[in-house]
C-alpha atoms as a PDB file:
ATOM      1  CA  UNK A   1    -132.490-114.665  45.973  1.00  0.00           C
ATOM      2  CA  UNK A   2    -132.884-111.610  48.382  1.00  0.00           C
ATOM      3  CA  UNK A   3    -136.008-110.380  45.830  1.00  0.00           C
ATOM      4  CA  UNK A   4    -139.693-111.606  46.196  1.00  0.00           C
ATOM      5  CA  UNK A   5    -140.834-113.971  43.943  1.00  0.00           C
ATOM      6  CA  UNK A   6    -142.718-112.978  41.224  1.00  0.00           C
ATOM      7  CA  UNK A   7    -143.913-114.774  38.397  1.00  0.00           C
ATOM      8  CA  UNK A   8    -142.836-113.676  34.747  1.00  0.00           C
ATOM      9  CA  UNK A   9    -143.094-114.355  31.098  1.00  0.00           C
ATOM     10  CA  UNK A  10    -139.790-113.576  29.458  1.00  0.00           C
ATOM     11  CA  UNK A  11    -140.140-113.052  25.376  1.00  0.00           C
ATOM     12  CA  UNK A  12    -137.920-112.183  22.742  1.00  0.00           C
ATOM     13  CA  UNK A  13    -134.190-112.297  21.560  1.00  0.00           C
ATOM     14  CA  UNK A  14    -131.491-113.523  24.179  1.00  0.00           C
ATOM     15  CA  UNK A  15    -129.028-110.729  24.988  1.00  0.00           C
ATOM     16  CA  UNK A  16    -125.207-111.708  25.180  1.00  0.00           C
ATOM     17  CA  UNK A  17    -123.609-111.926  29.103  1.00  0.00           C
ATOM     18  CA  UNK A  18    -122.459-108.330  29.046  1.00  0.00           C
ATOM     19  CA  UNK A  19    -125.887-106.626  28.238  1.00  0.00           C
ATOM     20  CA  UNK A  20    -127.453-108.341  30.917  1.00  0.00           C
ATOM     21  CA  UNK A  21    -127.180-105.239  33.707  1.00  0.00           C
ATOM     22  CA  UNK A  22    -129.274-102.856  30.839  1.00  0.00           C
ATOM     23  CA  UNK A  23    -132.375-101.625  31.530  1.00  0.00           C
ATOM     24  CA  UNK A  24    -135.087-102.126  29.459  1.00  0.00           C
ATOM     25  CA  UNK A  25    -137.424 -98.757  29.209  1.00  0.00           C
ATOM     26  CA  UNK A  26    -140.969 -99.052  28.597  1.00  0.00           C
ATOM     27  CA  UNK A  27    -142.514 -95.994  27.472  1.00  0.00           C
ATOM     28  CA  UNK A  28    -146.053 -94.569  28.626  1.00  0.00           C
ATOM     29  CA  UNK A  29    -146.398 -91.419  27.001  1.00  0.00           C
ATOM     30  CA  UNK A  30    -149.383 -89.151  28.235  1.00  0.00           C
ATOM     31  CA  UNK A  31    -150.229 -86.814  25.320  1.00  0.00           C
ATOM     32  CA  UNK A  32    -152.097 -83.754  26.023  1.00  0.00           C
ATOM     33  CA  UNK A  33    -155.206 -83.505  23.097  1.00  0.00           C
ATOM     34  CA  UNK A  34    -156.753 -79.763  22.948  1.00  0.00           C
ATOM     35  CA  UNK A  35    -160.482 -79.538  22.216  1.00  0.00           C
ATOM     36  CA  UNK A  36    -161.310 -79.701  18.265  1.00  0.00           C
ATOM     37  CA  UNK A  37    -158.433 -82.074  17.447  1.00  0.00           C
ATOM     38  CA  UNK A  38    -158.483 -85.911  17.093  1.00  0.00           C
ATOM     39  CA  UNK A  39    -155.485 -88.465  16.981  1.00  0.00           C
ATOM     40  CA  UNK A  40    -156.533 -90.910  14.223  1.00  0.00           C
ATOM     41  CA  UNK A  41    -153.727 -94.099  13.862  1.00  0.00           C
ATOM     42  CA  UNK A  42    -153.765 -95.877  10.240  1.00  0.00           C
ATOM     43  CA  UNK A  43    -152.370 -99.496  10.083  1.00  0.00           C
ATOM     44  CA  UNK A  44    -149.827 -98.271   7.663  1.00  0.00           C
ATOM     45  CA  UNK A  45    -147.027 -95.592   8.169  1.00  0.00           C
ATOM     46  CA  UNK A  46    -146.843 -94.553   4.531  1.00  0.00           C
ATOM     47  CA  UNK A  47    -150.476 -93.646   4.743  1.00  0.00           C
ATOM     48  CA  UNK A  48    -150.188 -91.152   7.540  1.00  0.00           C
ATOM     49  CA  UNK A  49    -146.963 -89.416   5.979  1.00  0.00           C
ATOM     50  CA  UNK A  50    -149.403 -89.283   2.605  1.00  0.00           C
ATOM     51  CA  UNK A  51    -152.122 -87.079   4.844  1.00  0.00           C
ATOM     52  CA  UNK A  52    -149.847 -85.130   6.987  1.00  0.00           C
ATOM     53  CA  UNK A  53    -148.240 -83.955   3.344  1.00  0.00           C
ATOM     54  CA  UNK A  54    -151.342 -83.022   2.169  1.00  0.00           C
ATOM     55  CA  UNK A  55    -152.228 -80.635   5.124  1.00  0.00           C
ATOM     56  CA  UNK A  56    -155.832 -79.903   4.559  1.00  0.00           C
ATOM     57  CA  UNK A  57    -158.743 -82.116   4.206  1.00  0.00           C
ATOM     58  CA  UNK A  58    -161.967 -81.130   3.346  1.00  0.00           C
ATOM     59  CA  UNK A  59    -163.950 -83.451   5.294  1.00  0.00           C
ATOM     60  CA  UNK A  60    -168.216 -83.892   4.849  1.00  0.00           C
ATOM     61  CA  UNK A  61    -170.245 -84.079   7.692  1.00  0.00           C
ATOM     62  CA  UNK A  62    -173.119 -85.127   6.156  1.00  0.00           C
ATOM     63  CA  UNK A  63    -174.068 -88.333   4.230  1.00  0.00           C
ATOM     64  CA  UNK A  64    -177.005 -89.069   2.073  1.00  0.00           C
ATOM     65  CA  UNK A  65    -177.565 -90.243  -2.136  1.00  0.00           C
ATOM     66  CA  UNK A  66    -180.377 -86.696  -2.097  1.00  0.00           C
ATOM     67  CA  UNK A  67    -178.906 -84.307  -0.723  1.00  0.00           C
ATOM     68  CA  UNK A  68    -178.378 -81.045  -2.441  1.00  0.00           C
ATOM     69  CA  UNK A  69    -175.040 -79.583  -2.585  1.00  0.00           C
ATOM     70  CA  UNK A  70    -176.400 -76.330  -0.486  1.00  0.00           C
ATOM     71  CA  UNK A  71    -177.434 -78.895   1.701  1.00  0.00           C
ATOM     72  CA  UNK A  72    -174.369 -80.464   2.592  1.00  0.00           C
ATOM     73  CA  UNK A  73    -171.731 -79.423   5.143  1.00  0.00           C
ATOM     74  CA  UNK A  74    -168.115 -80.197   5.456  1.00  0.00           C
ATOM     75  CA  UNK A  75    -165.198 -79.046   7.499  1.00  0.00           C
ATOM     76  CA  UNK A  76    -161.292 -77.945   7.116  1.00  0.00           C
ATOM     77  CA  UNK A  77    -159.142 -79.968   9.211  1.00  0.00           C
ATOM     78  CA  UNK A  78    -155.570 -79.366   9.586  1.00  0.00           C
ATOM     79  CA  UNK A  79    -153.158 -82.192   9.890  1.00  0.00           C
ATOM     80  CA  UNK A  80    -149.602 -82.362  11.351  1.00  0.00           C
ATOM     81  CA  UNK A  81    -147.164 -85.116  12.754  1.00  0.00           C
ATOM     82  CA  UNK A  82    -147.270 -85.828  16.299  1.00  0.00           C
ATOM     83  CA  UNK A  83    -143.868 -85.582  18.323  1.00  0.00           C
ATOM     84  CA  UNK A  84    -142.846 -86.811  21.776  1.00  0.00           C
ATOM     85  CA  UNK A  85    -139.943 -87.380  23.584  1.00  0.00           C
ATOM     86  CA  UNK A  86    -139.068 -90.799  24.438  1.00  0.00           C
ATOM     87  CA  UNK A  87    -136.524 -91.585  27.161  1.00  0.00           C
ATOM     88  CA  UNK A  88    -133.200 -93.035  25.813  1.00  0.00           C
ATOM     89  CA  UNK A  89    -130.987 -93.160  28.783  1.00  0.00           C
ATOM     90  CA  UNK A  90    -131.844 -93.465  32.736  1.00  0.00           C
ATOM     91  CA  UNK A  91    -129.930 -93.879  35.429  1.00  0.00           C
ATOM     92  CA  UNK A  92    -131.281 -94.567  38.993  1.00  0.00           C
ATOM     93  CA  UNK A  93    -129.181 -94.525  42.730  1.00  0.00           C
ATOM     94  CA  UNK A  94    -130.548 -97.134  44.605  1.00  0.00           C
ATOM     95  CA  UNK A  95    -130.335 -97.006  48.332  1.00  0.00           C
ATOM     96  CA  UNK A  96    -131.501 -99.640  50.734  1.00  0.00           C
ATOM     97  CA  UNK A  97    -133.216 -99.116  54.090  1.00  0.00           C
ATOM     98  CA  UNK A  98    -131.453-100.561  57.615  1.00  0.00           C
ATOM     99  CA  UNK A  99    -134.544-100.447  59.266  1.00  0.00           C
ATOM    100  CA  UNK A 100    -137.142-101.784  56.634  1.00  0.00           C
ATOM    101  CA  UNK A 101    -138.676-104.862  54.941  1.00  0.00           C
ATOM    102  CA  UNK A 102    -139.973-105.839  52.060  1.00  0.00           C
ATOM    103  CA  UNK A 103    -142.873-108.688  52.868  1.00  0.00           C
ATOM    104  CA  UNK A 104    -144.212-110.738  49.805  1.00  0.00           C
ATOM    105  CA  UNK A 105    -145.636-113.951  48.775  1.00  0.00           C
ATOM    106  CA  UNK A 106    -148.816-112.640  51.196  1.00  0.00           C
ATOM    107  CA  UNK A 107    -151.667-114.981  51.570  1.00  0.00           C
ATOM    108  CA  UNK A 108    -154.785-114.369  50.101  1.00  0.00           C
ATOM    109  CA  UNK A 109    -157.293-113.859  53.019  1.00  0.00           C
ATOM    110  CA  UNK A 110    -161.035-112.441  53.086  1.00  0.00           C
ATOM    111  CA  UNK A 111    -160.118-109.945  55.092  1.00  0.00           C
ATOM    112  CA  UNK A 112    -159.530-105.960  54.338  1.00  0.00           C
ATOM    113  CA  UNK A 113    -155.928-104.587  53.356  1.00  0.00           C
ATOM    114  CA  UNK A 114    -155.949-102.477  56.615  1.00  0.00           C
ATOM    115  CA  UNK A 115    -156.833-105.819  58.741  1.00  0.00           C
ATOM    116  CA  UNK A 116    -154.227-107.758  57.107  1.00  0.00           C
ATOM    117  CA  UNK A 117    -151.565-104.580  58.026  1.00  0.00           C
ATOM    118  CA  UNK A 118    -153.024-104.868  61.786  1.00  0.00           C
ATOM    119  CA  UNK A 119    -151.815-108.810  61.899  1.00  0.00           C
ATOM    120  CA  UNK A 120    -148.465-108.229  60.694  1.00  0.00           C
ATOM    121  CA  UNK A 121    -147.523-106.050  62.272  1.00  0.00           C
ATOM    122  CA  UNK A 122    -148.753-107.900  65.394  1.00  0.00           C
ATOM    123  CA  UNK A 123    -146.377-110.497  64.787  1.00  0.00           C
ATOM    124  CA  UNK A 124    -143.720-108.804  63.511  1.00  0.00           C
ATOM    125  CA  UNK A 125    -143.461-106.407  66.368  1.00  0.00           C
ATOM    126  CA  UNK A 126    -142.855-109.124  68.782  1.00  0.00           C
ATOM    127  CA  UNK A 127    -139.404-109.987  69.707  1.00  0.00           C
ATOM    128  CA  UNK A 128    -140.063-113.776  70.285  1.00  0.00           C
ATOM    129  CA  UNK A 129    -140.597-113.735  66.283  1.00  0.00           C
ATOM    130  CA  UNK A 130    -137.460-111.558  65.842  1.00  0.00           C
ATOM    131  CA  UNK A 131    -139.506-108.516  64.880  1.00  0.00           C
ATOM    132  CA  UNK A 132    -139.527-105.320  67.184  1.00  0.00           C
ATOM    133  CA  UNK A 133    -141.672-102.267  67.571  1.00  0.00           C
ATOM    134  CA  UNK A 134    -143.058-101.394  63.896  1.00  0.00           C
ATOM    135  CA  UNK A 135    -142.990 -97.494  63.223  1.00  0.00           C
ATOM    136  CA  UNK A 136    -144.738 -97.928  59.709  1.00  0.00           C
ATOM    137  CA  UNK A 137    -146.541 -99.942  57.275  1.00  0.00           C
ATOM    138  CA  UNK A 138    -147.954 -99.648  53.830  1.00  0.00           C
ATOM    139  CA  UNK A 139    -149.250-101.819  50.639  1.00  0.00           C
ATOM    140  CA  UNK A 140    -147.034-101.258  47.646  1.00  0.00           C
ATOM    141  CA  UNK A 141    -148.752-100.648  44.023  1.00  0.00           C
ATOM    142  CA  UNK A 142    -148.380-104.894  44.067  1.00  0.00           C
ATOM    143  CA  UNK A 143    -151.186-105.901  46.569  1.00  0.00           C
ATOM    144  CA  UNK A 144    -148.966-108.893  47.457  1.00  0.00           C
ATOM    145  CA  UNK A 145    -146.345-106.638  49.015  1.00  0.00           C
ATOM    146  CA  UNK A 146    -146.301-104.711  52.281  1.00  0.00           C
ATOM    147  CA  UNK A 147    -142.994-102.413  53.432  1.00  0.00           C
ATOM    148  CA  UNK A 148    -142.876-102.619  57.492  1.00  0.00           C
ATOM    149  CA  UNK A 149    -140.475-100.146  59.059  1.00  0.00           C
ATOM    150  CA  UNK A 150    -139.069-100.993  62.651  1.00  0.00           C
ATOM    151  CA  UNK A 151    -138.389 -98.163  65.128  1.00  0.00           C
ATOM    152  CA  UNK A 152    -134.928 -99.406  65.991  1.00  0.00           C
ATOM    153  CA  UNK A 153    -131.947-100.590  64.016  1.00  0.00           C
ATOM    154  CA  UNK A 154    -130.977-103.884  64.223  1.00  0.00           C
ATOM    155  CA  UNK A 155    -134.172-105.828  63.741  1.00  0.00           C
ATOM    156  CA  UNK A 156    -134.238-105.941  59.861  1.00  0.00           C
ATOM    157  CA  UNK A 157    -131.369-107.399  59.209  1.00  0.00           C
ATOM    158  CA  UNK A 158    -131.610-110.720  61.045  1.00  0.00           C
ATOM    159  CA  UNK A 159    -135.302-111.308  59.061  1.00  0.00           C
ATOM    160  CA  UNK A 160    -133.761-110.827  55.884  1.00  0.00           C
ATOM    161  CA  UNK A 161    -131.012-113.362  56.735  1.00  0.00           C
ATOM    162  CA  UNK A 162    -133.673-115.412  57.648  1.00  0.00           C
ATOM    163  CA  UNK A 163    -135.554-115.420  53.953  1.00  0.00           C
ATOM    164  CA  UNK A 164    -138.610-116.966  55.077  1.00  0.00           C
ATOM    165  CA  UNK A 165    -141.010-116.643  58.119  1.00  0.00           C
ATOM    166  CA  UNK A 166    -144.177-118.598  59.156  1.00  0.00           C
ATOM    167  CA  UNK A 167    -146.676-115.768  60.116  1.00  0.00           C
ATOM    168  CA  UNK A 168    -149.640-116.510  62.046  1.00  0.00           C
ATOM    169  CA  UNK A 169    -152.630-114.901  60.773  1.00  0.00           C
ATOM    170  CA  UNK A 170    -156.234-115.941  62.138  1.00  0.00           C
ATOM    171  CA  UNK A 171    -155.522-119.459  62.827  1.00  0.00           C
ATOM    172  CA  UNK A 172    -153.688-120.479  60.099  1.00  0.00           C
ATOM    173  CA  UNK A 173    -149.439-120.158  59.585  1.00  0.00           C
ATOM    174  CA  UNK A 174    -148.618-118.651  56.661  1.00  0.00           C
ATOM    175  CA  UNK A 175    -144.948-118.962  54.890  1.00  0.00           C
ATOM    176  CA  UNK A 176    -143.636-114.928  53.690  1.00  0.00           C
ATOM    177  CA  UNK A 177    -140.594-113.940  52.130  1.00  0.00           C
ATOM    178  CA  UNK A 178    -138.377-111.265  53.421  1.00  0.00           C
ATOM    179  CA  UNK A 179    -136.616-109.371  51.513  1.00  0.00           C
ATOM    180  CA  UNK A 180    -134.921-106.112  51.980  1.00  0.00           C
ATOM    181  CA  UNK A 181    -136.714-102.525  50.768  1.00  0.00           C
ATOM    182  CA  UNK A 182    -134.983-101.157  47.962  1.00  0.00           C
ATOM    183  CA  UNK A 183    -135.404 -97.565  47.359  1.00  0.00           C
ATOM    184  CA  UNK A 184    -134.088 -95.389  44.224  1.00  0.00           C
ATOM    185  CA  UNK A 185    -134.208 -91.982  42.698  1.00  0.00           C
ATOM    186  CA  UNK A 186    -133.635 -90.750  39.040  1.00  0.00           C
ATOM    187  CA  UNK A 187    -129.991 -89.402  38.742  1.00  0.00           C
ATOM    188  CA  UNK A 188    -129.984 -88.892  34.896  1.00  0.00           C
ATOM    189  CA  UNK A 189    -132.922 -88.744  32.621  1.00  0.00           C
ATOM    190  CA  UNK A 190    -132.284 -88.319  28.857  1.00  0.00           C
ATOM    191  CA  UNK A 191    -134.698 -87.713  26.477  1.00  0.00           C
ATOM    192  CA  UNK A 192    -134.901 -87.476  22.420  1.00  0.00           C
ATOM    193  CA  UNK A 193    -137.461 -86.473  20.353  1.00  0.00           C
ATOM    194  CA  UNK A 194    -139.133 -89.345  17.971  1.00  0.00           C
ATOM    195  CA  UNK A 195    -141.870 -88.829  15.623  1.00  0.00           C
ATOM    196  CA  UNK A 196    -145.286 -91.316  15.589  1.00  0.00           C
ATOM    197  CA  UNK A 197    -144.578 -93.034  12.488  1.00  0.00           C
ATOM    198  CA  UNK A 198    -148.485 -94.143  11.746  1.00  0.00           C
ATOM    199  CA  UNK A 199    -150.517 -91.221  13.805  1.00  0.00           C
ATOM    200  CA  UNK A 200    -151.397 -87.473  12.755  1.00  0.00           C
ATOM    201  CA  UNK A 201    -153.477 -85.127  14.999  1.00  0.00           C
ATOM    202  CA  UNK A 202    -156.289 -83.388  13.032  1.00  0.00           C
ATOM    203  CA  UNK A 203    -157.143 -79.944  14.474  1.00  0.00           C
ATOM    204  CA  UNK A 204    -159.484 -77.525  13.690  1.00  0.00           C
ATOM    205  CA  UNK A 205    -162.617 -79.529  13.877  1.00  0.00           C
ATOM    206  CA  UNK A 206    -166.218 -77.240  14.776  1.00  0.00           C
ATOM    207  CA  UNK A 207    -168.295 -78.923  17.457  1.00  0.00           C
ATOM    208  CA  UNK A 208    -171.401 -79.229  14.706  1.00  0.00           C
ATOM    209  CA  UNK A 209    -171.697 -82.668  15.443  1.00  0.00           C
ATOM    210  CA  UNK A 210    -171.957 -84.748  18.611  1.00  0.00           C
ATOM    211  CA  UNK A 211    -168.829 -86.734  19.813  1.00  0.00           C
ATOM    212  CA  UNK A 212    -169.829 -90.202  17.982  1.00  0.00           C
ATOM    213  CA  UNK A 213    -171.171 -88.767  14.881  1.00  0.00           C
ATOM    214  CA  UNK A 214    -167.869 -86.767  14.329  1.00  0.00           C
ATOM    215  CA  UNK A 215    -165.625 -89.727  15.243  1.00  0.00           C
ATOM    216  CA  UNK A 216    -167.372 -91.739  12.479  1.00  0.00           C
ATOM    217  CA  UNK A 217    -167.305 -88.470   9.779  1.00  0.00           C
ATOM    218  CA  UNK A 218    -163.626 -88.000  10.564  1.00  0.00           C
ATOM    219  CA  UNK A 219    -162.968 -92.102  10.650  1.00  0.00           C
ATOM    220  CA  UNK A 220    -165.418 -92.535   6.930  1.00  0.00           C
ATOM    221  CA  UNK A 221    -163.020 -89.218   5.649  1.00  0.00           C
ATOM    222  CA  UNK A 222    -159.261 -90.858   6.282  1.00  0.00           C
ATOM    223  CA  UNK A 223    -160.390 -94.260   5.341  1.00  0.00           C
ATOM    224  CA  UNK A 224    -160.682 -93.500   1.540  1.00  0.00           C
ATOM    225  CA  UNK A 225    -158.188 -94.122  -0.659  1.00  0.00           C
ATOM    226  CA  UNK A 226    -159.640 -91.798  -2.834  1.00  0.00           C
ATOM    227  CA  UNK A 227    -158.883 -89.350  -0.483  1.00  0.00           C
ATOM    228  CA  UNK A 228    -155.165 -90.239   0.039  1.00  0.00           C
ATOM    229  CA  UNK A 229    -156.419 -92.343   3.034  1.00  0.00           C
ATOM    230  CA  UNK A 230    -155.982 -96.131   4.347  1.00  0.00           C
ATOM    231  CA  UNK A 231    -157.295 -98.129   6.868  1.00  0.00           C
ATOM    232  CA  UNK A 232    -157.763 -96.526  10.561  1.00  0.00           C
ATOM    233  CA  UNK A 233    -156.118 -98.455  13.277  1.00  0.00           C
ATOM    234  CA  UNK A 234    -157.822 -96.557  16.010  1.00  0.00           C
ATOM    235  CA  UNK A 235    -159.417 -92.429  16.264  1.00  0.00           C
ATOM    236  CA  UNK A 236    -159.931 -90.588  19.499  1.00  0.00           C
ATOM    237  CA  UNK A 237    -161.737 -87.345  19.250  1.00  0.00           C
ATOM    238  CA  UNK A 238    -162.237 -84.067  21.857  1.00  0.00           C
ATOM    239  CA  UNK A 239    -164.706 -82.014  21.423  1.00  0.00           C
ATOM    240  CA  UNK A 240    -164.203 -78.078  21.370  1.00  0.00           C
ATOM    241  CA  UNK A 241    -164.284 -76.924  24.911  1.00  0.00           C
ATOM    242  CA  UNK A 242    -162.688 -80.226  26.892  1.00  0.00           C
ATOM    243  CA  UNK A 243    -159.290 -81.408  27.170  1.00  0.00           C
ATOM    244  CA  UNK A 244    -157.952 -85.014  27.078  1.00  0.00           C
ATOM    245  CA  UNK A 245    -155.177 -87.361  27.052  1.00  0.00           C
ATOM    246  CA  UNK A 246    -153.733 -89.727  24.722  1.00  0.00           C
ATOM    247  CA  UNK A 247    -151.350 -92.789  26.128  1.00  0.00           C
ATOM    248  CA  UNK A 248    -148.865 -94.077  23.849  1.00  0.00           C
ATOM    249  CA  UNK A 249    -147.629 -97.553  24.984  1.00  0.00           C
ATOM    250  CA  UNK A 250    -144.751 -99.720  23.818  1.00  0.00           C
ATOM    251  CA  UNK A 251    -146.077 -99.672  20.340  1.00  0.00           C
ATOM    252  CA  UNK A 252    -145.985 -95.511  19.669  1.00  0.00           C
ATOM    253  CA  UNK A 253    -147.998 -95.610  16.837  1.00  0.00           C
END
């Protein structure tokens, strides 16, 4: 009852009573992606293990029914597996502030971020509201919740207790919760390495075409089944000379 309200889809398989104080990890992997190398995902895992055993591809970069074979060009890729490391235990201390609030279940008001910091902590630094001098105030990453910090111990507390507070903002009363500001640090972070069962990173490729055209030679290539290919779930490509990032979400392809 002491956390702000939140609204949330739950889906999936009920957990028995004793695994409910688990937490569950997310992962959002950031994968570094050197110039002249792709990450190409195929819909099917046994298709990717079929090109990373083959190595070396021999992929054309140029299309067309007359072309001579002195005309055309093509390109050795290398492929390989792609490893990360995925988290598989965390632990975090928590620690929770005696002078600081959590405020949520804000209003939403046609008025700046920085306007709507001004009014509370107008009212909440008066003592006829139960508030006291605030020393600091910021928006978390949820733009429905503001941490105030009072100057003096003592004043948090009793608003907590409280739950809710009509705040006047403008000239209309708006109804808050108040909860207290939980803080928390990483204790213990374990990690294991885990393989991406359905993507391969192709490396090696010249910068002879531009960024699309390449993308759709390398995509036509590992699409083939004649070529030990499948069907491409999704292909991002750097060109020689930039860097980028891949993000692997829940589903690490």
């Amino acid at each position: 009852s002491a956390l702000p309200e939140k609204k949330m889809a739950f889906k999936g398989l009920v957990t028995n009573k004793e695994d409910m104080n688990k937490l569950m990890l997310t992962p959002l992997i950031h994968y570094p992606l050197m110039g002249g190398s792709a990450l190409i995902t195929f819909e099917k895992a046994e298709v990717a293990q079929r090109i990373i055993e083959m190595q070396e591809h021999m992929v054309e970069l140029s299309y067309g029914e007359d072309l001579e074979e002195h005309e055309r060009c093509r390109a050795r890729v290398q492929a390989a597996p792609v490893d990360i490391l995925l988290p598989s235990a965390l632990e975090i201390g928590l620690t929770r502030s005696s002078r600081s609030i959590l405020v949520s279940d804000l209003p939403r008001l046609d008025i700046t971020e920085e306007e709507l910091l001004d009014k509370l902590e107008l009212f909440f630094s008066k003592t006829k509201n139960g508030g006291g001098e605030v020393e600091h105030r910021e928006f978390l990453d949820d733009p429905g919740q503001v941490v105030l910090t009072f100057a003096q111990d003592g004043v948090a507390e009793p608003l907590i207790a409280r739950g809710h507070v009509q705040v006047l903002i403008g000239k209309g009363k708006y109804e808050v919760k108040i909860s207290p500001h939980m803080s928390g640090d990483i204790t213990n972070l374990q990690l294991q390495p885990s393989r991406c069962p359905r993507t391969v990173l192709l490396s090696g490729i010249p910068d002879v075409l531009d960024e699309e055209a390449m993308r759709d030679a390398l995509e036509i290539h590992f699409q083939k089944t004649s070529r030990g290919g499948g069907e491409v779930d999704a292909l991002d490509y750097v060109p020689a000379g930039r860097l980028g990032v891949a993000v692997f979400t829940e589903d690490v392809g």
